[in-house]
N, C-alpha and C. Protein backbone atom coordinates (compact mmCIF):
# COMPACT_ATOMS: atom_id res chain seq x y z
N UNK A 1 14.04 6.49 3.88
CA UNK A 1 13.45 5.26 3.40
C UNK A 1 14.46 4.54 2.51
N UNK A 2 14.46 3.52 2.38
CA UNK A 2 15.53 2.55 1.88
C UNK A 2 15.21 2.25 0.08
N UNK A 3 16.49 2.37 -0.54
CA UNK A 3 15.82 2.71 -1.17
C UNK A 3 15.79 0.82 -2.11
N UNK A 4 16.29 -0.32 -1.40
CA UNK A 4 15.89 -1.33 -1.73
C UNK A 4 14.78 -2.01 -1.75
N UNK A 5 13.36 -1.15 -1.80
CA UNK A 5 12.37 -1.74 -1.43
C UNK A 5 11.69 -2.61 -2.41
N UNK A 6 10.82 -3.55 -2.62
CA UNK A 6 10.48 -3.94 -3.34
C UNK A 6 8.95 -3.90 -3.55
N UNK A 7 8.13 -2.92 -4.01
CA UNK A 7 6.52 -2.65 -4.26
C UNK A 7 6.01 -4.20 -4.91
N UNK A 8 5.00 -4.22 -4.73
CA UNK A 8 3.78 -5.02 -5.45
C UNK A 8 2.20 -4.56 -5.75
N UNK A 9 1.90 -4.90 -6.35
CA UNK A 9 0.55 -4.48 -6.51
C UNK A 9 -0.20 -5.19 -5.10
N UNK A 10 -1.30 -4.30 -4.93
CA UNK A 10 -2.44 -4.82 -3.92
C UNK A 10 -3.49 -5.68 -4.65
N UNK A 11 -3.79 -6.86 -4.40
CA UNK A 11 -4.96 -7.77 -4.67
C UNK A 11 -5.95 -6.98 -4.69
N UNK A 12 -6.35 -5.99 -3.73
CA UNK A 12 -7.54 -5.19 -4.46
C UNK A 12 -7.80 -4.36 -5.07
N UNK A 13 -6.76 -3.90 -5.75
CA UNK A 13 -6.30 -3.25 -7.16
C UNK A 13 -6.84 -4.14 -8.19
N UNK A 14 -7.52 -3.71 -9.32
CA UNK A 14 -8.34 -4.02 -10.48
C UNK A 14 -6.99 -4.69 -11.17
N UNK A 15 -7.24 -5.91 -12.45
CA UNK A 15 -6.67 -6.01 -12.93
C UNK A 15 -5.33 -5.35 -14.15
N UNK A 16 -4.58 -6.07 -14.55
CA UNK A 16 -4.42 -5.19 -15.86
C UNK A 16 -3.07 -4.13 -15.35
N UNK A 17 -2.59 -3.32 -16.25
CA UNK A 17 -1.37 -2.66 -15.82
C UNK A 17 -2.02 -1.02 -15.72
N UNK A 18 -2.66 -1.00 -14.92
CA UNK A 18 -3.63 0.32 -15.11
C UNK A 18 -2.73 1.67 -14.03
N UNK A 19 -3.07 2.47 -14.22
CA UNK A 19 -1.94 3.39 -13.98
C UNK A 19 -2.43 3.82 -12.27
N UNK A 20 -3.40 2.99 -12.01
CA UNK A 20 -4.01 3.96 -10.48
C UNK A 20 -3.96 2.64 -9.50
N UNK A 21 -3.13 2.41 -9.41
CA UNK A 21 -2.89 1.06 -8.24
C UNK A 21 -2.68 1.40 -6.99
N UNK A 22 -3.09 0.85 -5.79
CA UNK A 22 -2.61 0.37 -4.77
C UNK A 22 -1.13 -0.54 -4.56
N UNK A 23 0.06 0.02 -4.68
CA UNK A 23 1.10 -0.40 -4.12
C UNK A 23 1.55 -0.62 -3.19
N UNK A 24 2.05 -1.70 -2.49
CA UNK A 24 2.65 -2.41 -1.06
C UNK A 24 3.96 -2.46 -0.85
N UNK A 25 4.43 -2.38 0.08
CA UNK A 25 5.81 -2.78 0.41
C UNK A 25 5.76 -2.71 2.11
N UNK A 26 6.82 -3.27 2.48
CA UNK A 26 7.07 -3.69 3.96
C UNK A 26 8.31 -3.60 4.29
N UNK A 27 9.11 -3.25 5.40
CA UNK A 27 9.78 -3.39 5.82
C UNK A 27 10.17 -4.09 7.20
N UNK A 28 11.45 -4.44 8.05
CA UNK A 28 11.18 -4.85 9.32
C UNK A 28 10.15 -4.50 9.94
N UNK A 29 10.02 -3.19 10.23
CA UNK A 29 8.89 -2.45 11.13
C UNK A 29 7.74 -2.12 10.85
N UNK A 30 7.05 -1.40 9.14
CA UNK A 30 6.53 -0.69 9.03
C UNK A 30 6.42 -1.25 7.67
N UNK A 31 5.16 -1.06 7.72
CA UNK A 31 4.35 -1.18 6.30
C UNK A 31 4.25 0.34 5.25
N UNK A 32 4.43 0.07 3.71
CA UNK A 32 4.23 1.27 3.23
C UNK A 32 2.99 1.20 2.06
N UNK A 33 2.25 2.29 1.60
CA UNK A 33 1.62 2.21 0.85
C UNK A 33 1.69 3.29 0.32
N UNK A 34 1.32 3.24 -1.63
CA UNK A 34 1.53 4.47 -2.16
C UNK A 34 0.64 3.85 -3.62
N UNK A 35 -0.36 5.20 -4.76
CA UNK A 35 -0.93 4.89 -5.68
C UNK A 35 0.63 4.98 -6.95
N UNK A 36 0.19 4.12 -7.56
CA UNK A 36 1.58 3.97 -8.80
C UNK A 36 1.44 5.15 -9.51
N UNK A 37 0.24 5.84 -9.84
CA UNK A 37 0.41 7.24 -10.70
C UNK A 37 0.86 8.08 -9.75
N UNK A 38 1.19 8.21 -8.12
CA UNK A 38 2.22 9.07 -7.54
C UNK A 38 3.04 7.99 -6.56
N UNK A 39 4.22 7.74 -7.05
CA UNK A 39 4.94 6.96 -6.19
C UNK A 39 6.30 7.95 -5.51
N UNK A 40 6.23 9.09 -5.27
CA UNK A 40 6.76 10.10 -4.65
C UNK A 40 5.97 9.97 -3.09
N UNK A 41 4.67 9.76 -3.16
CA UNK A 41 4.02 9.74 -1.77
C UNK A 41 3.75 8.21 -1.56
N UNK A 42 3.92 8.09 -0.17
CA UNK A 42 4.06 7.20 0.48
C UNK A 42 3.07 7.50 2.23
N UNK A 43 2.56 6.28 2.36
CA UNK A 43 2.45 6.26 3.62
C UNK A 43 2.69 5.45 4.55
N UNK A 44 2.94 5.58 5.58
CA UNK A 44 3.76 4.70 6.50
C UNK A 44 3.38 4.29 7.15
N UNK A 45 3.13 2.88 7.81
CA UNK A 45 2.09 2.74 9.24
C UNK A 45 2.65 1.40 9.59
N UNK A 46 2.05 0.82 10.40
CA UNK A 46 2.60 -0.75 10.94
C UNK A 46 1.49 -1.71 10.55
N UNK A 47 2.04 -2.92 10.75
CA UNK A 47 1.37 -4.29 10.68
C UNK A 47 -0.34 -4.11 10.77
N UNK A 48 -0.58 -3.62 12.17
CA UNK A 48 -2.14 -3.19 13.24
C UNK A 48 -2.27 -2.16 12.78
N UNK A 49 -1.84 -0.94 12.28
CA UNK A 49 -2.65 -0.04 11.62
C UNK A 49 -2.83 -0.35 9.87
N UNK A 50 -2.34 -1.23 9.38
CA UNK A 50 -2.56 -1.34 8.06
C UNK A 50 -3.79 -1.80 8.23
N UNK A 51 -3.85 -3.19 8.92
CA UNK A 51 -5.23 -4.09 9.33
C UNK A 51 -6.16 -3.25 9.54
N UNK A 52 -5.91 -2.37 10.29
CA UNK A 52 -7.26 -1.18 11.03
C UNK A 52 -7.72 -0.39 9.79
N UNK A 53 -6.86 -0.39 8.96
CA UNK A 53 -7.36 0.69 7.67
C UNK A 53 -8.25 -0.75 6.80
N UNK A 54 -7.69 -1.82 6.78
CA UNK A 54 -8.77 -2.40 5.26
C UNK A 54 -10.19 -2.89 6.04
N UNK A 55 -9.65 -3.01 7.89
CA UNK A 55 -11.31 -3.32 7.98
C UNK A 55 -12.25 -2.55 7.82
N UNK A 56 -11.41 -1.34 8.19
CA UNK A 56 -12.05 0.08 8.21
C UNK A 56 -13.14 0.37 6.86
N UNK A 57 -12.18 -0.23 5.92
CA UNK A 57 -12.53 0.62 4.32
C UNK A 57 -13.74 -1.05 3.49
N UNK A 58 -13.21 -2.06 4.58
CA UNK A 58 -14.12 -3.43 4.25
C UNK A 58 -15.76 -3.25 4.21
N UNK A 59 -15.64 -2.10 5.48
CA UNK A 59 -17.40 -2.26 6.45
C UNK A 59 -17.60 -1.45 5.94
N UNK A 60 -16.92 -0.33 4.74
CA UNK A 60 -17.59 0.55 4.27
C UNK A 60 -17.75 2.22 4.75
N UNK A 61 -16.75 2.32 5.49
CA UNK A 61 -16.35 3.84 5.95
C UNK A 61 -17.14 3.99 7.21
């Protein structure tokens, strides 16, 4: 993994500098996601499976 990436917080992450965030980053190919109190783990997926996970988690599991 590169290590120029640049994280952001997720919009549906609560306000405030709180230690349990949803972090984003992207690359050409592949989308990453990881919580800021462990940014050692990461997960990796694309564009269509990121989408498939928030509708997923939208409708409520």
């Amino acid at each position: 993994m590169a290590h120029d990436i640049t994280w952001q917080k997720s919009s549906y992450s609560g306000g405030g500098d709180a230690a349990n965030c949803l972090e984003l980053a992207a690359t050409r190919e592949t989308r990453l996601l990881r919580e800021s109190d462990e940014p050692g783990t990461v997960i990796e997926t694309t564009g269509t499976g990121l989408a498939a996970l928030i509708r997923h988690l939208r409708d409520g599991c």
